[in-house]
PDB file of N, CA and C in Angstrom:
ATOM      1  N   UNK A   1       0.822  -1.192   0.000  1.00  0.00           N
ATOM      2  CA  UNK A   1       0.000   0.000   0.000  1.00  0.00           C
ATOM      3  C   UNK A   1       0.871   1.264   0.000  1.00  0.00           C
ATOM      4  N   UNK A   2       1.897   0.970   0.508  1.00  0.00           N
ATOM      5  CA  UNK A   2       2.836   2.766   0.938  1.00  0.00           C
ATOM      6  C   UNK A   2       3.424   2.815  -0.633  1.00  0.00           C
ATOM      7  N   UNK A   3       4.016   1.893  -1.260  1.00  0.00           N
ATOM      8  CA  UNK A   3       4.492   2.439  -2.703  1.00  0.00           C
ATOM      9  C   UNK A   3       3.221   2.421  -3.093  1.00  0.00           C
ATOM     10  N   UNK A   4       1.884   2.032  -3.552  1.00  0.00           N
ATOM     11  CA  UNK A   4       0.922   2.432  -4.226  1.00  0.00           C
ATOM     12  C   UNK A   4       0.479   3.736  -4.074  1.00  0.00           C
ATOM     13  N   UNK A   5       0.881   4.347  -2.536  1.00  0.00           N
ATOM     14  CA  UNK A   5       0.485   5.769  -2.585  1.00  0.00           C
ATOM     15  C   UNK A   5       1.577   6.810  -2.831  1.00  0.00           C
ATOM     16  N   UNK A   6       2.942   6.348  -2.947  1.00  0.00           N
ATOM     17  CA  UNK A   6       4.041   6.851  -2.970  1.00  0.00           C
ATOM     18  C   UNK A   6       4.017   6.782  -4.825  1.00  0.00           C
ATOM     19  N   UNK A   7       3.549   6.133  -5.393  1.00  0.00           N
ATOM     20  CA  UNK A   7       3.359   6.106  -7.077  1.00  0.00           C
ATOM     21  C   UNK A   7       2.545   7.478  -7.088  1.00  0.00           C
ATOM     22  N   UNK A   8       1.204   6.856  -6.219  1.00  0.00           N
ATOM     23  CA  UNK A   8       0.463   8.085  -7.268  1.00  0.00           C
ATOM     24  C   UNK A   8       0.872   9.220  -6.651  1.00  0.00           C
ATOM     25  N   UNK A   9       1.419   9.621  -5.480  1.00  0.00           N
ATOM     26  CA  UNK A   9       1.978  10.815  -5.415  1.00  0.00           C
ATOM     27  C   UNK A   9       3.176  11.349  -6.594  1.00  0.00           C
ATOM     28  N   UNK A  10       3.610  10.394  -6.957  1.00  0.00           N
ATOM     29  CA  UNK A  10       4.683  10.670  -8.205  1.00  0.00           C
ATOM     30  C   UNK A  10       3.847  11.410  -9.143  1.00  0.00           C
ATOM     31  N   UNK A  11       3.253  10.317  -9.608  1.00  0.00           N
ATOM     32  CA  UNK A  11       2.195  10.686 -10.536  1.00  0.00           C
ATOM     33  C   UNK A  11       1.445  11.965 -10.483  1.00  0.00           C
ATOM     34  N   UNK A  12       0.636  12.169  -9.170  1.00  0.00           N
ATOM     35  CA  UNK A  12      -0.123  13.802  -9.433  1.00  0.00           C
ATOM     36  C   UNK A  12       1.057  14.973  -9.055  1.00  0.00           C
ATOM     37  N   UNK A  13       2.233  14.541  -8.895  1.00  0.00           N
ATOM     38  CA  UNK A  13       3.093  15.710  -9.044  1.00  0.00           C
ATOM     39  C   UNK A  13       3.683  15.917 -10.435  1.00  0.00           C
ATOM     40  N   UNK A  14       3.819  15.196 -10.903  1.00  0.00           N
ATOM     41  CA  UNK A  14       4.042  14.765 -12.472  1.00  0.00           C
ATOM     42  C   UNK A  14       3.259  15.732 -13.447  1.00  0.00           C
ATOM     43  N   UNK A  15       1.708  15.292 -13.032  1.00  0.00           N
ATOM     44  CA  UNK A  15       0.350  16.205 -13.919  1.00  0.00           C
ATOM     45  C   UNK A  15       0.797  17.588 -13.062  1.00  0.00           C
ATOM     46  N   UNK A  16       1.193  17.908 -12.043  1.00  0.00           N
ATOM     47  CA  UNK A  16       1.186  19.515 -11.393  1.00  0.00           C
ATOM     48  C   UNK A  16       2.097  20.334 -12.650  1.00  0.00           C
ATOM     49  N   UNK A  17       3.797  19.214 -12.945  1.00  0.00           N
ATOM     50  CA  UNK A  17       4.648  19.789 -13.739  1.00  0.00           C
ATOM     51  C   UNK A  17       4.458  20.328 -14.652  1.00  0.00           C
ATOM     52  N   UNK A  18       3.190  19.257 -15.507  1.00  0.00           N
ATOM     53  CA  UNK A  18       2.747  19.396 -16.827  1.00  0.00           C
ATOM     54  C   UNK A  18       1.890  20.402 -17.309  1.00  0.00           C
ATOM     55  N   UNK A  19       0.799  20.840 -15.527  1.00  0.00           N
ATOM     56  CA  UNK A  19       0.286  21.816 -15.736  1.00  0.00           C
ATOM     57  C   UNK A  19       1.012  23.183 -15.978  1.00  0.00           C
ATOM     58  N   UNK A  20       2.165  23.531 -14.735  1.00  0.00           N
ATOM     59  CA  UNK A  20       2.729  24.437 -14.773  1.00  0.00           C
ATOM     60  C   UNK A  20       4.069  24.459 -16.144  1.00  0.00           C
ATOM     61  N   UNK A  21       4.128  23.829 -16.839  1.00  0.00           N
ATOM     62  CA  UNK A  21       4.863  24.095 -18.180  1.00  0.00           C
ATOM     63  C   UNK A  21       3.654  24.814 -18.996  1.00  0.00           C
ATOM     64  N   UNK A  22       2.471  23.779 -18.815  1.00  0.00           N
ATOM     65  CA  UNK A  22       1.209  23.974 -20.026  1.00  0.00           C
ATOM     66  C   UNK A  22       1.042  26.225 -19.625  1.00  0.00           C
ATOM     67  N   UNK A  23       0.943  26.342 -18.338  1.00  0.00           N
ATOM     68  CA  UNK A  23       0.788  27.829 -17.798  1.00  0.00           C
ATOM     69  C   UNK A  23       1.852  28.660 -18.320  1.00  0.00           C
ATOM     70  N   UNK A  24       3.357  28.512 -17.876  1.00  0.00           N
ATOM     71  CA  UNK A  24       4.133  28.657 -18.737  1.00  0.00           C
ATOM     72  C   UNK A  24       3.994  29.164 -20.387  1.00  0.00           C
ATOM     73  N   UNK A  25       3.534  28.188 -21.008  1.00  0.00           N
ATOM     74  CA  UNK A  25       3.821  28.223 -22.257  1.00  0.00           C
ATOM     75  C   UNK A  25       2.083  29.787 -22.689  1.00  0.00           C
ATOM     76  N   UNK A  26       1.353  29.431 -22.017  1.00  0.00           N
ATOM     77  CA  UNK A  26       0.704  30.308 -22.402  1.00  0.00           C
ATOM     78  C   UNK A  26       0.845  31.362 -21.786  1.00  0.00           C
ATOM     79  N   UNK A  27       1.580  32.021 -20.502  1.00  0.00           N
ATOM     80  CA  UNK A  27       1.835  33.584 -20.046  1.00  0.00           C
ATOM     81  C   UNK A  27       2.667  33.730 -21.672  1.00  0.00           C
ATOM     82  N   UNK A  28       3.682  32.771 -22.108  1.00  0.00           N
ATOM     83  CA  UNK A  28       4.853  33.686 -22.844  1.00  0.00           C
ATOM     84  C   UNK A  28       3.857  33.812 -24.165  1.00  0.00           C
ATOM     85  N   UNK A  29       3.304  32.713 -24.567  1.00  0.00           N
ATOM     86  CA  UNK A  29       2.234  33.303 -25.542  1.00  0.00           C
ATOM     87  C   UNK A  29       1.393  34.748 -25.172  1.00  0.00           C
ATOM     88  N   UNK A  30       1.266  35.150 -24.316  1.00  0.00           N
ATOM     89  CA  UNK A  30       0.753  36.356 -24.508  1.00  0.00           C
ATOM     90  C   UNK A  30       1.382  37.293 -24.026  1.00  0.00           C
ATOM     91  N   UNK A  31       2.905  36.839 -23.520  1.00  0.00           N
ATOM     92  CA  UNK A  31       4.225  38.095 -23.522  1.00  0.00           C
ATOM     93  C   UNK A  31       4.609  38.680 -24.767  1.00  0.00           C
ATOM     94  N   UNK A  32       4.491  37.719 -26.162  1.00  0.00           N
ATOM     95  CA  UNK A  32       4.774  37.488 -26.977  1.00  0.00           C
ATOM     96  C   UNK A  32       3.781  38.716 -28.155  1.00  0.00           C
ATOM     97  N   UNK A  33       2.661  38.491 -27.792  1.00  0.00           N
ATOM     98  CA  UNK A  33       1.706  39.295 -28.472  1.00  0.00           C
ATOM     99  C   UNK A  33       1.347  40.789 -27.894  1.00  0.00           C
ATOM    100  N   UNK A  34       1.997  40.948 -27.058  1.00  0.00           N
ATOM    101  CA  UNK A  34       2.322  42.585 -25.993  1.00  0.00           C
ATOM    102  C   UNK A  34       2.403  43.275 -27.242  1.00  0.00           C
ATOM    103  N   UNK A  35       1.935  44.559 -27.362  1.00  0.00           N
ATOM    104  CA  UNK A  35       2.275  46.216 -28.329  1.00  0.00           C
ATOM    105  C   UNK A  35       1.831  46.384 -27.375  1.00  0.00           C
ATOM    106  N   UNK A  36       2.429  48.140 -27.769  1.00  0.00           N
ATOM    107  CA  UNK A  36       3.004  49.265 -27.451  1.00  0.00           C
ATOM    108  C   UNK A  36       2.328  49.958 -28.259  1.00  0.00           C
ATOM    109  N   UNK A  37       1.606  51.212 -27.666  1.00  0.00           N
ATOM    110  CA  UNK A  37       1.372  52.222 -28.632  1.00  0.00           C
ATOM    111  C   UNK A  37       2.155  53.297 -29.039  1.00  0.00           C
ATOM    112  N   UNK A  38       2.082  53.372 -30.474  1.00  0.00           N
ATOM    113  CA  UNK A  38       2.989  54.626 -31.264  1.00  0.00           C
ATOM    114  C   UNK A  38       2.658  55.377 -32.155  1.00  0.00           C
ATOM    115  N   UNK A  39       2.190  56.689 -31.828  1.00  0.00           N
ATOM    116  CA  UNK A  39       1.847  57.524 -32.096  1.00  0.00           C
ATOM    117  C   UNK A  39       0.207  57.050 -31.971  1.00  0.00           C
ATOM    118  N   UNK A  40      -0.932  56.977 -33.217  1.00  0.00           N
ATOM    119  CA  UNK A  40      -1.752  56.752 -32.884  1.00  0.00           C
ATOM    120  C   UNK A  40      -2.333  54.898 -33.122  1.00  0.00           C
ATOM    121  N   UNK A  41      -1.544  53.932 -33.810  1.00  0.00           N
ATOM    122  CA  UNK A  41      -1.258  52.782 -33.675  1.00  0.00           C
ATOM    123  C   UNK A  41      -0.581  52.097 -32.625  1.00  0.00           C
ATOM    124  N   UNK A  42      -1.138  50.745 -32.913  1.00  0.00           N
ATOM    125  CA  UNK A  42      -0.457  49.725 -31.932  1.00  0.00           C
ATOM    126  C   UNK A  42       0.818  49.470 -32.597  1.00  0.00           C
ATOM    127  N   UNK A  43       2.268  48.941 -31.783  1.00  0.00           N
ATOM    128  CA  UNK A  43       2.869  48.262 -32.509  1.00  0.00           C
ATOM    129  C   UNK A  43       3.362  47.280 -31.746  1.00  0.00           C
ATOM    130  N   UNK A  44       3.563  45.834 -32.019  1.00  0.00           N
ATOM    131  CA  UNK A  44       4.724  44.739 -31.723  1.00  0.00           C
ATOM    132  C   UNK A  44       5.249  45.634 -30.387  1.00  0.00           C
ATOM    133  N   UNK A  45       5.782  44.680 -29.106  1.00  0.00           N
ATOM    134  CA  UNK A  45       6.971  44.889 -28.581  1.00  0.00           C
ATOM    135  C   UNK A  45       8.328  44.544 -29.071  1.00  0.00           C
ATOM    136  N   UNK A  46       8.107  43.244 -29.219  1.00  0.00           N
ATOM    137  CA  UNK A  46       8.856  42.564 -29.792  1.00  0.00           C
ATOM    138  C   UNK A  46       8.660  42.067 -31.111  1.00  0.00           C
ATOM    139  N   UNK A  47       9.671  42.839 -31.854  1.00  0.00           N
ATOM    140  CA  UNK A  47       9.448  42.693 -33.496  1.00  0.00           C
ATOM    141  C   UNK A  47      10.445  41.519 -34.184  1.00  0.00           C
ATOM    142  N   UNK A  48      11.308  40.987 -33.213  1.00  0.00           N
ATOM    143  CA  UNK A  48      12.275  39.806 -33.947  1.00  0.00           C
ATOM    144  C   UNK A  48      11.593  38.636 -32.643  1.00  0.00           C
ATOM    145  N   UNK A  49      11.962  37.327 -33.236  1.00  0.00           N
ATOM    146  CA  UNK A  49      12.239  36.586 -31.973  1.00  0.00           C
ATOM    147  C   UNK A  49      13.260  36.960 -31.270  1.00  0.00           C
ATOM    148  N   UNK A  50      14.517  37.193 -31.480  1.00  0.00           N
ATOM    149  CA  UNK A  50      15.713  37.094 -30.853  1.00  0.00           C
ATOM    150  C   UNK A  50      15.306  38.275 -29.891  1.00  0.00           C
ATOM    151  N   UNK A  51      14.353  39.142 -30.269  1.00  0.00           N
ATOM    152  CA  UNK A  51      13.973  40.601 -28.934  1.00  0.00           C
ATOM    153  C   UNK A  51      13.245  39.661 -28.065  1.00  0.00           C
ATOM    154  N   UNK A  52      12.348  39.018 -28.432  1.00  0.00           N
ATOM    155  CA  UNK A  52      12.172  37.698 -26.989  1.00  0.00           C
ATOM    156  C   UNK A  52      12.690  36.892 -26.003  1.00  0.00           C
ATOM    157  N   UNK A  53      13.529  36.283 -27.101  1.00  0.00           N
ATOM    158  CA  UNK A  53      14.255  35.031 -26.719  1.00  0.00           C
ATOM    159  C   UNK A  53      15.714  35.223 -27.068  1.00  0.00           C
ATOM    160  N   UNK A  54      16.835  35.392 -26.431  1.00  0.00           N
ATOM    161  CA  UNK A  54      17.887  35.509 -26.927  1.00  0.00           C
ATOM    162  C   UNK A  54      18.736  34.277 -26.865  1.00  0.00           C
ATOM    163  N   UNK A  55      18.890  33.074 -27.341  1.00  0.00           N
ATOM    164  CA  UNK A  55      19.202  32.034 -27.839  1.00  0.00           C
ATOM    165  C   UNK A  55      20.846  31.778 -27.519  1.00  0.00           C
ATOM    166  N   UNK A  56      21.640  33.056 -27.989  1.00  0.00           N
ATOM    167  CA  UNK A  56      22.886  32.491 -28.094  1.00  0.00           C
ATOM    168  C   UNK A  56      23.503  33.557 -26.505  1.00  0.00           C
ATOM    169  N   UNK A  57      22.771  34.303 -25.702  1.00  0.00           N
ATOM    170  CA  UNK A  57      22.680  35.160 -24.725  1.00  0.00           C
ATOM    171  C   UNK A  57      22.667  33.566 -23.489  1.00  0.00           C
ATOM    172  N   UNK A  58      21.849  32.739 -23.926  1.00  0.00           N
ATOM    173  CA  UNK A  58      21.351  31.785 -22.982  1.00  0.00           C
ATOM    174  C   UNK A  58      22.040  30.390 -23.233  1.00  0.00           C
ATOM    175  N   UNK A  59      22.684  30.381 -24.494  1.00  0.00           N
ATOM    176  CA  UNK A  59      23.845  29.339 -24.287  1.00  0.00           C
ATOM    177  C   UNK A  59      24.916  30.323 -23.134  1.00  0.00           C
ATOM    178  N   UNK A  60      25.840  30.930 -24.265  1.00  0.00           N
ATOM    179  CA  UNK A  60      26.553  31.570 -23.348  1.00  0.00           C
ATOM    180  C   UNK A  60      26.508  31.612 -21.824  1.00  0.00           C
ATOM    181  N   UNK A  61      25.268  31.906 -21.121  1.00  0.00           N
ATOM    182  CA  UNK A  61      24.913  31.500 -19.630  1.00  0.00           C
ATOM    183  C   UNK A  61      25.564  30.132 -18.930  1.00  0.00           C
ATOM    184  N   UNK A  62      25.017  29.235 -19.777  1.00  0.00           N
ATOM    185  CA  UNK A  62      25.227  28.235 -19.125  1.00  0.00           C
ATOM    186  C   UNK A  62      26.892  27.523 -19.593  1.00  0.00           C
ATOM    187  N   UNK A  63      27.171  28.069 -20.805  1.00  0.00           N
ATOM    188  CA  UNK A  63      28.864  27.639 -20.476  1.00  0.00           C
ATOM    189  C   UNK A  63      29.795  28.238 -19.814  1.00  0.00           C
ATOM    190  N   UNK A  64      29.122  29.673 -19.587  1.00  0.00           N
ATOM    191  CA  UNK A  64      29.692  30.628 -18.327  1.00  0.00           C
ATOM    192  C   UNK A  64      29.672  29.336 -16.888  1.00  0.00           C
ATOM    193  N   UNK A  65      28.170  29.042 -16.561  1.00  0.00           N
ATOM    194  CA  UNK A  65      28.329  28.433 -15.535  1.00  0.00           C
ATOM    195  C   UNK A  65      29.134  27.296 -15.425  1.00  0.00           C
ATOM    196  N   UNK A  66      29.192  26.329 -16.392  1.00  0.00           N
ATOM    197  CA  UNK A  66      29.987  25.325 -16.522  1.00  0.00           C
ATOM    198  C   UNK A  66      31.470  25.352 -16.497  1.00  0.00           C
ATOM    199  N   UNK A  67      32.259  26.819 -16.587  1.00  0.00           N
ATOM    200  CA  UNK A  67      33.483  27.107 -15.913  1.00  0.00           C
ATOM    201  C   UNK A  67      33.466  27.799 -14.942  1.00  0.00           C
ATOM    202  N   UNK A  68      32.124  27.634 -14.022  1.00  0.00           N
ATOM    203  CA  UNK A  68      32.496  28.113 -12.522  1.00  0.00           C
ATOM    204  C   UNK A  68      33.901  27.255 -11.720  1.00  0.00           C
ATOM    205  N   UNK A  69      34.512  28.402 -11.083  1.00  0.00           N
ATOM    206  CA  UNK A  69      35.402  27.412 -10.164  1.00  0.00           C
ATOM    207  C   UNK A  69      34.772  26.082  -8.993  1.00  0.00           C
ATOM    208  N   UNK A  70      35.652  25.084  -9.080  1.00  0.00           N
ATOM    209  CA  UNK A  70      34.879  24.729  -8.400  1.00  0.00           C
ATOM    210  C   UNK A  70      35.355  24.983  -6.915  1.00  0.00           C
ATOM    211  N   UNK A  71      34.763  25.229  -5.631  1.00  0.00           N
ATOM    212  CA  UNK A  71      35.254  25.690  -4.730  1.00  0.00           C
ATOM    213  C   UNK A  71      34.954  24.524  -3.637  1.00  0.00           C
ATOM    214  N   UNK A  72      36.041  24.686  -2.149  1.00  0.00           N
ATOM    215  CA  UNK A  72      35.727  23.444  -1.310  1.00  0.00           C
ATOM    216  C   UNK A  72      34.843  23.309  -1.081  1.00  0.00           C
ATOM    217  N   UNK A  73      33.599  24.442  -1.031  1.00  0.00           N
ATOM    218  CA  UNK A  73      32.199  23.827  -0.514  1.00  0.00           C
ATOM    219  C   UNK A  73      31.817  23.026  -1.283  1.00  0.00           C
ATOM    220  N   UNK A  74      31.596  23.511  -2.235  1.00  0.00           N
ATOM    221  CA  UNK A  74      31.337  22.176  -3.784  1.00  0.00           C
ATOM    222  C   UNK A  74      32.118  21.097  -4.239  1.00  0.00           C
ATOM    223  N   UNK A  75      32.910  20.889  -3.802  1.00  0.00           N
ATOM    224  CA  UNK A  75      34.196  19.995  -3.520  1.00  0.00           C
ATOM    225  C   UNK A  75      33.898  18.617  -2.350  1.00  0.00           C
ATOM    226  N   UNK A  76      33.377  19.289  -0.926  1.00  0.00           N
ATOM    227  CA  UNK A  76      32.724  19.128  -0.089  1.00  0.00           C
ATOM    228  C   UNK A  76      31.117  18.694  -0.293  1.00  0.00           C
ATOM    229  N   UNK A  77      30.523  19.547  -1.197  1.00  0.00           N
ATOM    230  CA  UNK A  77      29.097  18.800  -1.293  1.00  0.00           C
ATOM    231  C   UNK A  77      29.141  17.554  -2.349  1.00  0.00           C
ATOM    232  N   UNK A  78      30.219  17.317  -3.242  1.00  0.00           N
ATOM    233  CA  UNK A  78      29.973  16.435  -4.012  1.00  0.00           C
ATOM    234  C   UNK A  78      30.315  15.077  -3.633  1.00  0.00           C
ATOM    235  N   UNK A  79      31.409  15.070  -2.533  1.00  0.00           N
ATOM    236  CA  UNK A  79      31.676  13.906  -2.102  1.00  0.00           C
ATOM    237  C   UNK A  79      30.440  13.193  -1.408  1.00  0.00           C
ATOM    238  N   UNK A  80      30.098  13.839  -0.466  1.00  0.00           N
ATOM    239  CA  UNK A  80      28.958  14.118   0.465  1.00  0.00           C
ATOM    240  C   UNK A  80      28.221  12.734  -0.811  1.00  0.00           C
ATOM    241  N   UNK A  81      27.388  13.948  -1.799  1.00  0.00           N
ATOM    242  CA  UNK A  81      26.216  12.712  -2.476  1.00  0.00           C
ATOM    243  C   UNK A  81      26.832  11.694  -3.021  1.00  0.00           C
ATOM    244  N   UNK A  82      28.339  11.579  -3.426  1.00  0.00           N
ATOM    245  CA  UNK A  82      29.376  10.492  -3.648  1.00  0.00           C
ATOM    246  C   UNK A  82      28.700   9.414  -2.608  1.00  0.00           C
ATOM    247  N   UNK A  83      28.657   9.692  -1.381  1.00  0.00           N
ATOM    248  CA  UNK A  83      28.937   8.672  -0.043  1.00  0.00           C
ATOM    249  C   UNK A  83      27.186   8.651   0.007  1.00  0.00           C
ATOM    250  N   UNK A  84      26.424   9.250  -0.518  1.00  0.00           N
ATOM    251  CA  UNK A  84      24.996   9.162  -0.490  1.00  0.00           C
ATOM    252  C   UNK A  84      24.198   8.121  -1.393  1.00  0.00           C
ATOM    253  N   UNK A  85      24.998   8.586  -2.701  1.00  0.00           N
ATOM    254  CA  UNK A  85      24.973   7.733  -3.792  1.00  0.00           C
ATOM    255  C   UNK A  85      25.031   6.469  -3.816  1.00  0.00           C
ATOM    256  N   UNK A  86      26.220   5.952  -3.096  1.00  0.00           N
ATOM    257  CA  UNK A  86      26.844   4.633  -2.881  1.00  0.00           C
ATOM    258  C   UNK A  86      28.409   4.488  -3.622  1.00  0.00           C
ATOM    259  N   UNK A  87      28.933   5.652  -3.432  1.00  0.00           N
ATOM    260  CA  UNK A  87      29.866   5.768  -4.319  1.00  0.00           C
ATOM    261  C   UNK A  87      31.231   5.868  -3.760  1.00  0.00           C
ATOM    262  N   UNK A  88      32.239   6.412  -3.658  1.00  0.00           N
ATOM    263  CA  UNK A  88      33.519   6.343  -2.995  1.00  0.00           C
ATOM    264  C   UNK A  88      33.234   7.524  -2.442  1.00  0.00           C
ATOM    265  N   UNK A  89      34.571   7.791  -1.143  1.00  0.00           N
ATOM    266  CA  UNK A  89      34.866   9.233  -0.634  1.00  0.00           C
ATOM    267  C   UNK A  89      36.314   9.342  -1.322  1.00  0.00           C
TER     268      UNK A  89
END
């Protein structure tokens, strides 16, 4: 009985994820369709994708992060889930 309820707790956290991507995807759908008025017309906020979404702004991010130093705390936390894992110290 405890994994049958420990599943479906997987499970309706699972549908929560799916909801909050599904929410997600529709705020940016209508971030997306935002104008601005100019002069006496509407116009676009964003007139390229790349004024949305900046693509190579958000690689860059993350290979920035991927040469963070690594420092003893993190040095220290990795062994840690090493020995959590089942793995060596």
């Amino acid at each position: 009985m405890y994994e049958y309820q420990m599943r479906m707790k997987a499970f309706n956290l699972g549908r929560i994820d799916k909801e909050y991507v599904m929410h997600q995807q529709a705020w940016l759908n209508h971030q997306v369709t935002l104008t601005k008025e100019q002069g006496k017309k509407q116009v676009p906020i964003y007139k390229r994708f790349e004024d949305f979404f900046d693509y190579k702004k958000r690689i860059k991010e993350v290979e920035h992060d991927e040469k963070r130093e690594i420092t003893p705390q993190i040095r220290k936390m990795a062994q840690i889930a090493a020995v959590v894992n089942g793995g060596r110290r």
